[in-house]
C-alpha atoms as a PDB file:
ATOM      1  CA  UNK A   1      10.425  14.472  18.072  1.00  0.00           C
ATOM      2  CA  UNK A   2      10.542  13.061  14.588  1.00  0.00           C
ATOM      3  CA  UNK A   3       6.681  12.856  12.741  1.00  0.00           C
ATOM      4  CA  UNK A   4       5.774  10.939  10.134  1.00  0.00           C
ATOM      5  CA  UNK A   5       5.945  12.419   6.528  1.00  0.00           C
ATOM      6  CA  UNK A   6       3.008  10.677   4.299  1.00  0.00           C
ATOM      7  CA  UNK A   7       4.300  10.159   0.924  1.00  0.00           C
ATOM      8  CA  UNK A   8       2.412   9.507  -2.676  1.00  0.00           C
ATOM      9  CA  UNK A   9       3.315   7.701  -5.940  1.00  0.00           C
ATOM     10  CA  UNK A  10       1.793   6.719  -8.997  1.00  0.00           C
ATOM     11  CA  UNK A  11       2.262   3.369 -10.553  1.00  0.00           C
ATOM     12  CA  UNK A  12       0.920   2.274 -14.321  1.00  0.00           C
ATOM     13  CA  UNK A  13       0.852  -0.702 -14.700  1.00  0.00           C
ATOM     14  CA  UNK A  14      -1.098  -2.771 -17.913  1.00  0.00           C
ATOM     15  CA  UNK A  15      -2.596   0.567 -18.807  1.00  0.00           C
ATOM     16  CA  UNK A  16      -4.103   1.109 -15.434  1.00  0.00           C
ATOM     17  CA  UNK A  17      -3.180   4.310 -13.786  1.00  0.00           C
ATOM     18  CA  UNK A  18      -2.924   3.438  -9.630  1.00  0.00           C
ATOM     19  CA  UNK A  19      -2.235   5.876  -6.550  1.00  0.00           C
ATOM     20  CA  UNK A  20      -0.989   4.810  -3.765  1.00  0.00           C
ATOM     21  CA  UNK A  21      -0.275   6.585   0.022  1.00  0.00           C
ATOM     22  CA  UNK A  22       2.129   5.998   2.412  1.00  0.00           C
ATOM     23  CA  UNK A  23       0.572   6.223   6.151  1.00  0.00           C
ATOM     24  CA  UNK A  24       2.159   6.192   9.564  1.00  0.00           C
ATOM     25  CA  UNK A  25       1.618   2.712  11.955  1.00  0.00           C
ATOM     26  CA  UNK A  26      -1.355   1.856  13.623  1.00  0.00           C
ATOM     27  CA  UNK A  27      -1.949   0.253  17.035  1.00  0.00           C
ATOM     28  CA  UNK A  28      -4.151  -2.519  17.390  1.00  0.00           C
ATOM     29  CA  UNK A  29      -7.344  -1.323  18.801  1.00  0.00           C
ATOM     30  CA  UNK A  30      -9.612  -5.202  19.254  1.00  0.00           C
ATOM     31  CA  UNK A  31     -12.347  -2.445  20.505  1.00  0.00           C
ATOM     32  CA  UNK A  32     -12.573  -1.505  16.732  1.00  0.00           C
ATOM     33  CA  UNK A  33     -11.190  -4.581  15.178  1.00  0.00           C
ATOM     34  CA  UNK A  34      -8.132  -2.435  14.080  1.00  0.00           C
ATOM     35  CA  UNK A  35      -4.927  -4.663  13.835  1.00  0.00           C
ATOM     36  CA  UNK A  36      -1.049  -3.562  14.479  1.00  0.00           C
ATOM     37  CA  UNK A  37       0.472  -2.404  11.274  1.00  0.00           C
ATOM     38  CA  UNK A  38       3.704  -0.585  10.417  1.00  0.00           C
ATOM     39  CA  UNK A  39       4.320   1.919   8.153  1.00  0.00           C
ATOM     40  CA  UNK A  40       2.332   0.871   5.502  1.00  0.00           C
ATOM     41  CA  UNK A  41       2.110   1.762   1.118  1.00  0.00           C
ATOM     42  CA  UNK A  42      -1.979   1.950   0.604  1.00  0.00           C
ATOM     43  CA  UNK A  43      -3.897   1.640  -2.590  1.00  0.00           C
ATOM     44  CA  UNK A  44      -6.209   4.632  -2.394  1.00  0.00           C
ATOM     45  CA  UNK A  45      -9.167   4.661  -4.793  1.00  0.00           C
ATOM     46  CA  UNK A  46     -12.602   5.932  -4.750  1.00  0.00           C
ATOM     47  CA  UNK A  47     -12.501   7.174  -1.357  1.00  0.00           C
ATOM     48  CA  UNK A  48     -11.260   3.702  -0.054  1.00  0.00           C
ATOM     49  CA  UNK A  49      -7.772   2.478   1.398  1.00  0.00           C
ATOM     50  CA  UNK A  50      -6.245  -1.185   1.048  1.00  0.00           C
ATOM     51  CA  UNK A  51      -2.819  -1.805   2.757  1.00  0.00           C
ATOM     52  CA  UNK A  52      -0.170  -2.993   0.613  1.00  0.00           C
ATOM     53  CA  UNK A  53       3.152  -3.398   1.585  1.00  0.00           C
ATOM     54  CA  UNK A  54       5.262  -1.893   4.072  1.00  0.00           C
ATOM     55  CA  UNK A  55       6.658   2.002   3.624  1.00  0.00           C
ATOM     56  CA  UNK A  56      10.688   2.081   3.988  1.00  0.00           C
ATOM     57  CA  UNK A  57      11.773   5.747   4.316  1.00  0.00           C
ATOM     58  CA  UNK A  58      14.599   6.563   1.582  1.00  0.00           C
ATOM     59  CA  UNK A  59      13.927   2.913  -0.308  1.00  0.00           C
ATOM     60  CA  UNK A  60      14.847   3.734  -3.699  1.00  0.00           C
ATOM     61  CA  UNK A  61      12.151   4.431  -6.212  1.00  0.00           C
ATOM     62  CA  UNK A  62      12.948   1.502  -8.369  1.00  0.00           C
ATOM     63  CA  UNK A  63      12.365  -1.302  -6.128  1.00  0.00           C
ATOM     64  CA  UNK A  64       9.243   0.533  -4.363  1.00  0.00           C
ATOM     65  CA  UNK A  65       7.550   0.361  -7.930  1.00  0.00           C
ATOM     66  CA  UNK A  66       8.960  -3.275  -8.243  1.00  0.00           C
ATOM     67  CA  UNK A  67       7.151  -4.001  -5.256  1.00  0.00           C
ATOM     68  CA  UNK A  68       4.240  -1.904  -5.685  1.00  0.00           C
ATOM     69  CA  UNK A  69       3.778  -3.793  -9.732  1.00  0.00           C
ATOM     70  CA  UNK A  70       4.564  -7.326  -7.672  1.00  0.00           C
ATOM     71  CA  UNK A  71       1.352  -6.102  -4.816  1.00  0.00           C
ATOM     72  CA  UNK A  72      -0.698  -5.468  -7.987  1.00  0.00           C
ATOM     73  CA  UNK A  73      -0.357  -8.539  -9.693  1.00  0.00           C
ATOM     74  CA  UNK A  74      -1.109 -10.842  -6.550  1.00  0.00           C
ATOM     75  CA  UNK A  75      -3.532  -8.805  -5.013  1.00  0.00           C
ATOM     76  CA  UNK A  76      -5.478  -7.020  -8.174  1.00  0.00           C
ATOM     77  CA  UNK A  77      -5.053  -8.679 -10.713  1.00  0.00           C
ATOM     78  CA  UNK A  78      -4.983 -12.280  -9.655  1.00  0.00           C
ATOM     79  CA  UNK A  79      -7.101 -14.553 -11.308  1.00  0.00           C
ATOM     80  CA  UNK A  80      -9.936 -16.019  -9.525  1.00  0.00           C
ATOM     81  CA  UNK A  81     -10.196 -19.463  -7.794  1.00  0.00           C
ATOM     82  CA  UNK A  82     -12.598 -21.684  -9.294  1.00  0.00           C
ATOM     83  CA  UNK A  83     -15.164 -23.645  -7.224  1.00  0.00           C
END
């Protein structure tokens, strides 16, 4: 029986220091309002999680941080729609 092995990295990106935590898939629950999601990278911060993109065991560590910097920038530090 294989289990899941939760991973962690660190990512700086424009001076910002970020942590984020690989966590097993989820089953959707509607009881809960929990959706389906796969292995999934989270952003972890002041107690709180926020799914970013999808864990790949063994994916080098180059293009995880190439896609963790690419999460950041749509998802953090996007600029804000104007009304």
């Amino acid at each position: 029986m294989a289990t899941f092995r939760h991973e962690q990295h660190r990512v700086t990106h424009r001076g910002r220091a970020f942590h984020f935590v690989s966590y097993e898939a989820t089953t959707a629950n509607p009881n809960k309002h929990i959706e389906e999601l796969p292995d999934t990278w989270f952003l972890v911060s002041s107690g709180n999680r926020w799914p970013a993109i999808p864990h790949v065991p063994g994916q080098p560590i180059t293009d995880l941080e190439s896609q963790l910097v690419a999460w950041l920038e749509q998802v953090v530090f996007a600029k804000p729609m104007m009304a």
